[in-house]
C-alpha atoms as a PDB file:
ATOM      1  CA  UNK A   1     -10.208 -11.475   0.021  1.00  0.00           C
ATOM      2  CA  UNK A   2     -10.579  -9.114  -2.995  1.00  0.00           C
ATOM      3  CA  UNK A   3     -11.059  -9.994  -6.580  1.00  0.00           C
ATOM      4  CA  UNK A   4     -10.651  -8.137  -9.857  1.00  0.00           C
ATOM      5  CA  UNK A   5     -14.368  -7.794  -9.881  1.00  0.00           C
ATOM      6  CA  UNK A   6     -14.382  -5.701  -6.752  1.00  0.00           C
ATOM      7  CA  UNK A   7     -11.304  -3.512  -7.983  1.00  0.00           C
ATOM      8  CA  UNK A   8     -13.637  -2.362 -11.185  1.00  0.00           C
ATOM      9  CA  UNK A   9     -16.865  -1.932  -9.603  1.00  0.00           C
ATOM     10  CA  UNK A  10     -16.683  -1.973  -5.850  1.00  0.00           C
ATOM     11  CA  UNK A  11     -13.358   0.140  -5.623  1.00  0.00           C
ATOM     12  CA  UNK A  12     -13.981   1.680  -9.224  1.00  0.00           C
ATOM     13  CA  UNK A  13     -10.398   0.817 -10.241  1.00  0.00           C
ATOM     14  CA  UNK A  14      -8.440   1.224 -13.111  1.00  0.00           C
ATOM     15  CA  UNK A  15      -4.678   1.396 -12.618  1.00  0.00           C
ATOM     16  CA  UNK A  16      -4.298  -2.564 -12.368  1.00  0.00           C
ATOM     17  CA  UNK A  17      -4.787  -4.670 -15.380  1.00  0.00           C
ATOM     18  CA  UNK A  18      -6.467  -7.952 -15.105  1.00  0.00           C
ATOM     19  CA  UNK A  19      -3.258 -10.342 -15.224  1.00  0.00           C
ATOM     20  CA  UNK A  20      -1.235  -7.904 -12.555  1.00  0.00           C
ATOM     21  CA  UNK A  21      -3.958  -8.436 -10.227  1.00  0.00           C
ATOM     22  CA  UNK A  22      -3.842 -11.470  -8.406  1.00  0.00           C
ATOM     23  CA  UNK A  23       0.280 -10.490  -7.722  1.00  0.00           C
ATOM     24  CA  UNK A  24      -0.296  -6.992  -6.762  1.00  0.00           C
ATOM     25  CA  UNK A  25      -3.418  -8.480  -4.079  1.00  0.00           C
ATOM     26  CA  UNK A  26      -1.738 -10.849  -3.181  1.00  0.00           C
ATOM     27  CA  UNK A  27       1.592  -8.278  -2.074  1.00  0.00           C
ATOM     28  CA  UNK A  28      -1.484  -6.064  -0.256  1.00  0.00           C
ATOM     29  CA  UNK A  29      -2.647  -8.633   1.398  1.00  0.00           C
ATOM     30  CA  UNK A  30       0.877  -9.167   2.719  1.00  0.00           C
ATOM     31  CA  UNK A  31       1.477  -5.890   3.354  1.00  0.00           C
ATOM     32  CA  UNK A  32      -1.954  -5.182   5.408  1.00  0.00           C
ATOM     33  CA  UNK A  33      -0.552  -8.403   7.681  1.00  0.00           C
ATOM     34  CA  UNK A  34       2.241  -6.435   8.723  1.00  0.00           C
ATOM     35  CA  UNK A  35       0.888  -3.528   9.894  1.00  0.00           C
ATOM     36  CA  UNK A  36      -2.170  -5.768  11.633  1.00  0.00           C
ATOM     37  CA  UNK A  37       1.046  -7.253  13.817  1.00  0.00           C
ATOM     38  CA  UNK A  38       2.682  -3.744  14.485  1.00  0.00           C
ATOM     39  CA  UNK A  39      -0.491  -1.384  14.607  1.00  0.00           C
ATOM     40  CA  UNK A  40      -3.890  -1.775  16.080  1.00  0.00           C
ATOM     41  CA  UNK A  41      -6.259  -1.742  13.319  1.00  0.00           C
ATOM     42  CA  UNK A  42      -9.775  -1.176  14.602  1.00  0.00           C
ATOM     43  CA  UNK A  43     -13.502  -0.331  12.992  1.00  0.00           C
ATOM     44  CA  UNK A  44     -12.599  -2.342  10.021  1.00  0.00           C
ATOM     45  CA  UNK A  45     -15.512  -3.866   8.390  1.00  0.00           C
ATOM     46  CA  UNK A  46     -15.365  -6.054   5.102  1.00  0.00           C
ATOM     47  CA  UNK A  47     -15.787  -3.705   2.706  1.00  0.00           C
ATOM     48  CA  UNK A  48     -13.263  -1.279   4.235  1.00  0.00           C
ATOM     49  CA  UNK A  49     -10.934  -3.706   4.750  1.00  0.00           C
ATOM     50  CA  UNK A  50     -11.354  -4.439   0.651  1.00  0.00           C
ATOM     51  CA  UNK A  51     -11.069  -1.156  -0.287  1.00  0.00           C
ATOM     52  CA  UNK A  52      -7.715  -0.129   1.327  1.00  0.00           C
ATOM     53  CA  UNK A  53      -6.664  -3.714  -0.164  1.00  0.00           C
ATOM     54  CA  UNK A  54      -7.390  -2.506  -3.373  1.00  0.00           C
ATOM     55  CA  UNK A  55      -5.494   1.385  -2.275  1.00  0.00           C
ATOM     56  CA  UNK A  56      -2.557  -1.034  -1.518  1.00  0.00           C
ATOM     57  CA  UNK A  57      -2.324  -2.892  -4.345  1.00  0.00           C
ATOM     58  CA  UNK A  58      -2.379   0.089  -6.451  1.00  0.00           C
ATOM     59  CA  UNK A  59       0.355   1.637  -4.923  1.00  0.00           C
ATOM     60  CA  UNK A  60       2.385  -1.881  -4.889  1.00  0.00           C
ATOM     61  CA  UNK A  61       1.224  -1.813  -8.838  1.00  0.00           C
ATOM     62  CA  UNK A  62       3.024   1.766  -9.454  1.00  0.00           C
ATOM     63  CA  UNK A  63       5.433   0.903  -7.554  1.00  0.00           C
ATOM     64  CA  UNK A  64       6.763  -2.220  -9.769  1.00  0.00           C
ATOM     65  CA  UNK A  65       7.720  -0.605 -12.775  1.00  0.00           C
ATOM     66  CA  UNK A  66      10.246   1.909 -10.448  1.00  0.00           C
ATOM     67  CA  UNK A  67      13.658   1.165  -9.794  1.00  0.00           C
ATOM     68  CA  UNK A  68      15.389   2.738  -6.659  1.00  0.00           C
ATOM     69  CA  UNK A  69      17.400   5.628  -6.958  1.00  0.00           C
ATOM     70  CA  UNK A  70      18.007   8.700  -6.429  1.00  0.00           C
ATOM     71  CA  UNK A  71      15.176  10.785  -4.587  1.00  0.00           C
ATOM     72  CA  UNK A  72      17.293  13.988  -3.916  1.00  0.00           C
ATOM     73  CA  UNK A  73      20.837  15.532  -5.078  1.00  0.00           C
ATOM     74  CA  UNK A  74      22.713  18.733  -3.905  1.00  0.00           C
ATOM     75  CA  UNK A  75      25.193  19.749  -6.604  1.00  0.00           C
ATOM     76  CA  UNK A  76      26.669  22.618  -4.105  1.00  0.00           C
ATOM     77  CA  UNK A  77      28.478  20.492  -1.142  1.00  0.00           C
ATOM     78  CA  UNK A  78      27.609  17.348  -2.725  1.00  0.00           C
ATOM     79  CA  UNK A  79      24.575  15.807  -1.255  1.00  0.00           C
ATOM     80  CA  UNK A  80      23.055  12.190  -2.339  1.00  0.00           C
ATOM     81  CA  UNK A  81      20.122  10.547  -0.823  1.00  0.00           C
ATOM     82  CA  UNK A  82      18.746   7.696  -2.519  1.00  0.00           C
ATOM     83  CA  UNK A  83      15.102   5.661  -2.263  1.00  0.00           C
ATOM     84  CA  UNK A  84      14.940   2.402   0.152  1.00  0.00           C
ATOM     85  CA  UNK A  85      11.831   0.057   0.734  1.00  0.00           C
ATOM     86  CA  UNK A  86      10.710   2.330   3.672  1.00  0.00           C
ATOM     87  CA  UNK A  87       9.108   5.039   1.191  1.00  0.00           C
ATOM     88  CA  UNK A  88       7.409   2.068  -0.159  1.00  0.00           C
ATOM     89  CA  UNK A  89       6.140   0.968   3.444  1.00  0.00           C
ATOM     90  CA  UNK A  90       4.852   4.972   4.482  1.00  0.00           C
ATOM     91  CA  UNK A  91       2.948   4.833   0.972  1.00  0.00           C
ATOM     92  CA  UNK A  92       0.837   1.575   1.951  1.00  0.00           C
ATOM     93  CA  UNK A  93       0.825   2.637   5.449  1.00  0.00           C
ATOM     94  CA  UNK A  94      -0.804   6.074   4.279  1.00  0.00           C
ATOM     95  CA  UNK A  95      -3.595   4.128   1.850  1.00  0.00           C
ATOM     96  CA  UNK A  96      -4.328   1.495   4.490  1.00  0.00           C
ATOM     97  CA  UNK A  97      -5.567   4.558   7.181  1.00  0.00           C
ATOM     98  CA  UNK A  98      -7.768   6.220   4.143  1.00  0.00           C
ATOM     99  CA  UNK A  99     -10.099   2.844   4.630  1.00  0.00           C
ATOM    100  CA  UNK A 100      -8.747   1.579   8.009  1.00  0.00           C
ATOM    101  CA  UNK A 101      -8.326   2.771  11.600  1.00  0.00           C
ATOM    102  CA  UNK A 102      -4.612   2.565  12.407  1.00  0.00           C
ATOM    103  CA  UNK A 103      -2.635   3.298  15.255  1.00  0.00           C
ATOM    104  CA  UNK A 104       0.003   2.675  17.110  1.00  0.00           C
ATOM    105  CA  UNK A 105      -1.255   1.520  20.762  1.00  0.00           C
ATOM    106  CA  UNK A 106      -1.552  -1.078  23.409  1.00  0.00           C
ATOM    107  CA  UNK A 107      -4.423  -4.089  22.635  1.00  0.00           C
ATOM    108  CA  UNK A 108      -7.138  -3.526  25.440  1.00  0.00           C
END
């Protein structure tokens, strides 16, 4: 659905290099399935629909190089929360509805 050429000059990319991008689409293409099946997803035209592809796959692509962790510590009473997949799942979520109309709703 969206080639490297469209990340440079449609999208105006430059966060994914050239052999990342085919994995990193491919992920975002993935990803953009699954919240088609649990979101209504409406007003999307091609080109939309391409650029939050290409919003996806940048996030996926930043995403890689992190490894879970901690995301907050209390030092008085001892307080440990650490990262999970969800955080991962909001960010897409989030750069899908820049491009994309998303919500949560019945079909008509």
């Amino acid at each position: 659905m969206i080639d490297y050429d469209f990340y440079i000059n449609g999208y105006l990319g430059s966060l994914i290099p050239e052999k990342a991008f085919d994995r990193v689409a491919a992920r975002a293409r993935d990803a953009l399935a699954r919240i088609r099946r649990q979101y209504k997803v409406t007003g999307a035209d091609e080109v939309s629909q391409k650029m939050a592809l290409c919003a996806m796959a940048e996030t996926l692509y930043s995403y890689d190089g992190r490894k879970a962790g901690v995301s907050a510590a209390t030092v008085g009473g001892v307080s440990v929360r650490y990262e999970s997949g969800a955080g991962l799942q909001k960010q897409l979520l989030a750069q899908a509805r820049i491009y994309l109309d998303i919500y949560r709703g019945a079909a008509i």
